[in-house]
C-alpha atoms as a PDB file:
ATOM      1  CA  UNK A   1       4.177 -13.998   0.959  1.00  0.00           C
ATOM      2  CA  UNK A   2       2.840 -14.408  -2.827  1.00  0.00           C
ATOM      3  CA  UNK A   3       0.801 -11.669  -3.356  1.00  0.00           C
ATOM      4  CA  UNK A   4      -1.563 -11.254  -6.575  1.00  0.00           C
ATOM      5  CA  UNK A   5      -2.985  -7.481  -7.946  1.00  0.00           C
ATOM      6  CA  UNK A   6      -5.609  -7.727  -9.842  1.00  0.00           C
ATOM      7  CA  UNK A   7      -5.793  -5.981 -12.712  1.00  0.00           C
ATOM      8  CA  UNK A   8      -8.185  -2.882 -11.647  1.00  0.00           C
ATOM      9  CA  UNK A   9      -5.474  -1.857  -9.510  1.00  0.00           C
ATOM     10  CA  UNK A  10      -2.250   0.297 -10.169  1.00  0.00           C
ATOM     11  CA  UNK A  11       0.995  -1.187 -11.132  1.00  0.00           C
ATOM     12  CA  UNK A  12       2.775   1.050  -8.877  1.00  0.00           C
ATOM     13  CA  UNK A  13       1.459  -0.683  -5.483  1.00  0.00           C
ATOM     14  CA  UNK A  14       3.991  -3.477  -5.927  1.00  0.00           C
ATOM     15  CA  UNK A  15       6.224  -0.830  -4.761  1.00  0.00           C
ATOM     16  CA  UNK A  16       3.912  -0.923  -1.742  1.00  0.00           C
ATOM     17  CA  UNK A  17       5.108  -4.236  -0.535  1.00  0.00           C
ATOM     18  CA  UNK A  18       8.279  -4.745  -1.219  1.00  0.00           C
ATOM     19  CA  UNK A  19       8.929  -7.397   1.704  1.00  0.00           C
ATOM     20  CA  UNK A  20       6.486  -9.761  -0.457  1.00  0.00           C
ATOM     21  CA  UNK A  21       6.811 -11.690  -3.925  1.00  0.00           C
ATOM     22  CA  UNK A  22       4.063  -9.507  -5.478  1.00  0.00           C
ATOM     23  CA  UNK A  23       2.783 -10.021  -9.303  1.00  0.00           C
ATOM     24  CA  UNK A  24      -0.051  -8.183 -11.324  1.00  0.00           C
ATOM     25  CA  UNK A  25      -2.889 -10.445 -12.921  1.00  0.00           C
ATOM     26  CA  UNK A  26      -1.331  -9.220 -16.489  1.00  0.00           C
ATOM     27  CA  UNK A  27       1.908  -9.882 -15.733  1.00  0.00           C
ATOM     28  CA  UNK A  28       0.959 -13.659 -15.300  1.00  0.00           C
ATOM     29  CA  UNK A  29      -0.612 -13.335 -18.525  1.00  0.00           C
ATOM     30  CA  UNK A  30      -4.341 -13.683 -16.908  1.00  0.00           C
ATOM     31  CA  UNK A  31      -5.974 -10.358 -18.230  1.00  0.00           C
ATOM     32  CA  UNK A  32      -9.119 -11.010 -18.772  1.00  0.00           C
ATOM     33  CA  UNK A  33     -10.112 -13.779 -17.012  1.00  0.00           C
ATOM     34  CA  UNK A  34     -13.213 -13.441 -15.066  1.00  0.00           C
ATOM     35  CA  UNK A  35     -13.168 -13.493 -11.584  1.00  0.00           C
ATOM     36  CA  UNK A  36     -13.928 -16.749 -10.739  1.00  0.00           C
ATOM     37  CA  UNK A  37     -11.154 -18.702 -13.110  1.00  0.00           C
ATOM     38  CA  UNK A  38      -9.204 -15.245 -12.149  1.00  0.00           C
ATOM     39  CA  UNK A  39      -9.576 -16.883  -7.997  1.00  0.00           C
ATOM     40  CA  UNK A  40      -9.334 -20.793  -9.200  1.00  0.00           C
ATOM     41  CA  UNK A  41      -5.855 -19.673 -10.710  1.00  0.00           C
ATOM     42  CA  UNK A  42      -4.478 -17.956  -7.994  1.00  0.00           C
ATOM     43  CA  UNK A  43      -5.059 -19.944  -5.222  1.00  0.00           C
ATOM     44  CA  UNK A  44      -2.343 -22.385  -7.063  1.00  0.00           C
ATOM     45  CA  UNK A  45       0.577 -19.808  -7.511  1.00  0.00           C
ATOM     46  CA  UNK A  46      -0.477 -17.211  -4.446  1.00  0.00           C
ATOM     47  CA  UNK A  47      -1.150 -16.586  -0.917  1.00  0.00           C
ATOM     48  CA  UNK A  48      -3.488 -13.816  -1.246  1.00  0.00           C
ATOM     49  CA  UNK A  49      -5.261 -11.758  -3.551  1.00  0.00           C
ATOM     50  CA  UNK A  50      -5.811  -7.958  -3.574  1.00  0.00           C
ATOM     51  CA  UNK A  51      -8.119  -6.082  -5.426  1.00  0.00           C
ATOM     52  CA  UNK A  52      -9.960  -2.983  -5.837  1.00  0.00           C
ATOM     53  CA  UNK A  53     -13.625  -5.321  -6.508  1.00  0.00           C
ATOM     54  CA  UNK A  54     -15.971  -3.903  -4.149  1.00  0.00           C
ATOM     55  CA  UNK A  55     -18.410  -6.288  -6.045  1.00  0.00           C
ATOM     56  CA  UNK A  56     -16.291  -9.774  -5.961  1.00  0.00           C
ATOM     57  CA  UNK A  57     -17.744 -10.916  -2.550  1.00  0.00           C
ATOM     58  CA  UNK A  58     -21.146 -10.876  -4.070  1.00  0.00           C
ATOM     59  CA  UNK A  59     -20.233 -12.523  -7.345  1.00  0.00           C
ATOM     60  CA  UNK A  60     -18.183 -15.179  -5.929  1.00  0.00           C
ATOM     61  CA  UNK A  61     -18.996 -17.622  -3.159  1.00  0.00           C
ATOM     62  CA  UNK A  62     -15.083 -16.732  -1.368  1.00  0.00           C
ATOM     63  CA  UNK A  63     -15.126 -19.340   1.615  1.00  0.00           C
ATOM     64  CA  UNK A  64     -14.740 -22.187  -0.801  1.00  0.00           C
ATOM     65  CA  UNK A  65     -11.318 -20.674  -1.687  1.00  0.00           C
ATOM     66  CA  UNK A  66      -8.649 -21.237   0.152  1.00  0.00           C
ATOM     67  CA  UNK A  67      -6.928 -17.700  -0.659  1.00  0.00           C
ATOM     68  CA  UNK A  68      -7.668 -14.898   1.612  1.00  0.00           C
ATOM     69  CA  UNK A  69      -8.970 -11.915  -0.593  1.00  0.00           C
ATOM     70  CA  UNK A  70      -8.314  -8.272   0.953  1.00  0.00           C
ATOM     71  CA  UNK A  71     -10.281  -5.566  -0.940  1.00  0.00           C
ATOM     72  CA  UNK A  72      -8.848  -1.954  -0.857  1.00  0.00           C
ATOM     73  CA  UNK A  73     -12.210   0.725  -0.819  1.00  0.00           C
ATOM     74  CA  UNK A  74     -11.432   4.089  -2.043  1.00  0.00           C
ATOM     75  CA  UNK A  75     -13.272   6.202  -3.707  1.00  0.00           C
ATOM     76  CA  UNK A  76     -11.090   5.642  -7.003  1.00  0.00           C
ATOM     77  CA  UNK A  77      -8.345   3.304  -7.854  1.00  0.00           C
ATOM     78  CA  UNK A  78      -5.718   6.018  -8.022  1.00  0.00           C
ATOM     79  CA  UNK A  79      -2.310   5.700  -6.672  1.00  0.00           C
ATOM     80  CA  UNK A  80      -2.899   8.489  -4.781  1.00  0.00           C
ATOM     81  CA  UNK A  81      -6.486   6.809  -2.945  1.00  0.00           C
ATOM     82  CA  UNK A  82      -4.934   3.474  -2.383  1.00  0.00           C
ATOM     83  CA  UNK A  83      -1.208   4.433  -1.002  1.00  0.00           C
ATOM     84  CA  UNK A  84      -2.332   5.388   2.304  1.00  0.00           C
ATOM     85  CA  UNK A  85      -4.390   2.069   2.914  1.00  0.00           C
ATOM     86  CA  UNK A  86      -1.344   0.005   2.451  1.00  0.00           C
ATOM     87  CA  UNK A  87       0.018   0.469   5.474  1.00  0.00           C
ATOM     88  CA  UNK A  88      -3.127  -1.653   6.955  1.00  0.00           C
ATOM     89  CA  UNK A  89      -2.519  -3.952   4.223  1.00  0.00           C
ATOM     90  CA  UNK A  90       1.131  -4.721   5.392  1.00  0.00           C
ATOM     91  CA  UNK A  91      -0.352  -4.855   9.047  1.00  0.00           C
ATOM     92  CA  UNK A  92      -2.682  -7.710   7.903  1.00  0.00           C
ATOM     93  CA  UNK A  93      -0.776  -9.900   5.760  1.00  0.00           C
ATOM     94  CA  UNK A  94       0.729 -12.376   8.228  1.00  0.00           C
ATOM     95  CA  UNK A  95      -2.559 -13.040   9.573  1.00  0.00           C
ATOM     96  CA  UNK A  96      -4.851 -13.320   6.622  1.00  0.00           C
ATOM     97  CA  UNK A  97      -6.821 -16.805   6.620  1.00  0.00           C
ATOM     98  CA  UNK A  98      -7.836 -18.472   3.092  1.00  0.00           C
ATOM     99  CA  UNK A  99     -11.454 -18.268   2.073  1.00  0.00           C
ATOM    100  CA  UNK A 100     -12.212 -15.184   3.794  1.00  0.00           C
ATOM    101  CA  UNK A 101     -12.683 -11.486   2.612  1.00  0.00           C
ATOM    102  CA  UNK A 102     -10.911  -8.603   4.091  1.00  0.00           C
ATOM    103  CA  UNK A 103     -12.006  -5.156   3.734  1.00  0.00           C
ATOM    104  CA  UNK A 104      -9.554  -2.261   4.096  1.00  0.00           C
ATOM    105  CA  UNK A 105     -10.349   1.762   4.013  1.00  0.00           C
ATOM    106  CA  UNK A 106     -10.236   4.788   5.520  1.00  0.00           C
END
């Protein structure tokens, strides 16, 4: 699976799922971008999109996308808070649907 990280969230979570083709918003040279050209862009090159946006679901109207977002909620955006809720996040990926918004935490 194609898996974006936005760019609020640590580099070091690609190690997180290695099974998947994972890529950082930066790395595809979209830092920057808001949100909703951030979404238009990745449903093109990616199967799902992870971030740490609590906010994103009420900015952007997500069931007219067809790329499933999953939202990580911890209290920070530390390595350290997000490792454990990748487990759940590997658990989830095969059965993610586009346009809806998943919601992953302790």
């Amino acid at each position: 699976m194609r898996v974006l990280l936005d760019e609020c969230l640590p580099r070091a979570l690609k190690h997180e799922l290695l099974e998947h083709e994972v890529s950082m918003v930066i790395e595809m040279g979209w830092a920057g971008i808001k949100n909703g050209a951030l979404l238009e862009q990745a449903v093109v090159h990616f199967d799902v999109f992870l971030t740490a946006d609590q906010n994103l679901q009420y900015q952007q109207n997500l069931s007219s996308l067809r790329i499933p977002v999953i939202v990580l909620v911890a209290h920070s955006n530390d390595i350290n808070k997000l490792r454990p809720l990748m487990a759940k996040v590997r658990d989830m990926l095969p059965d993610v649907q586009g346009g809806n918004l998943y919601q992953i935490s302790f």
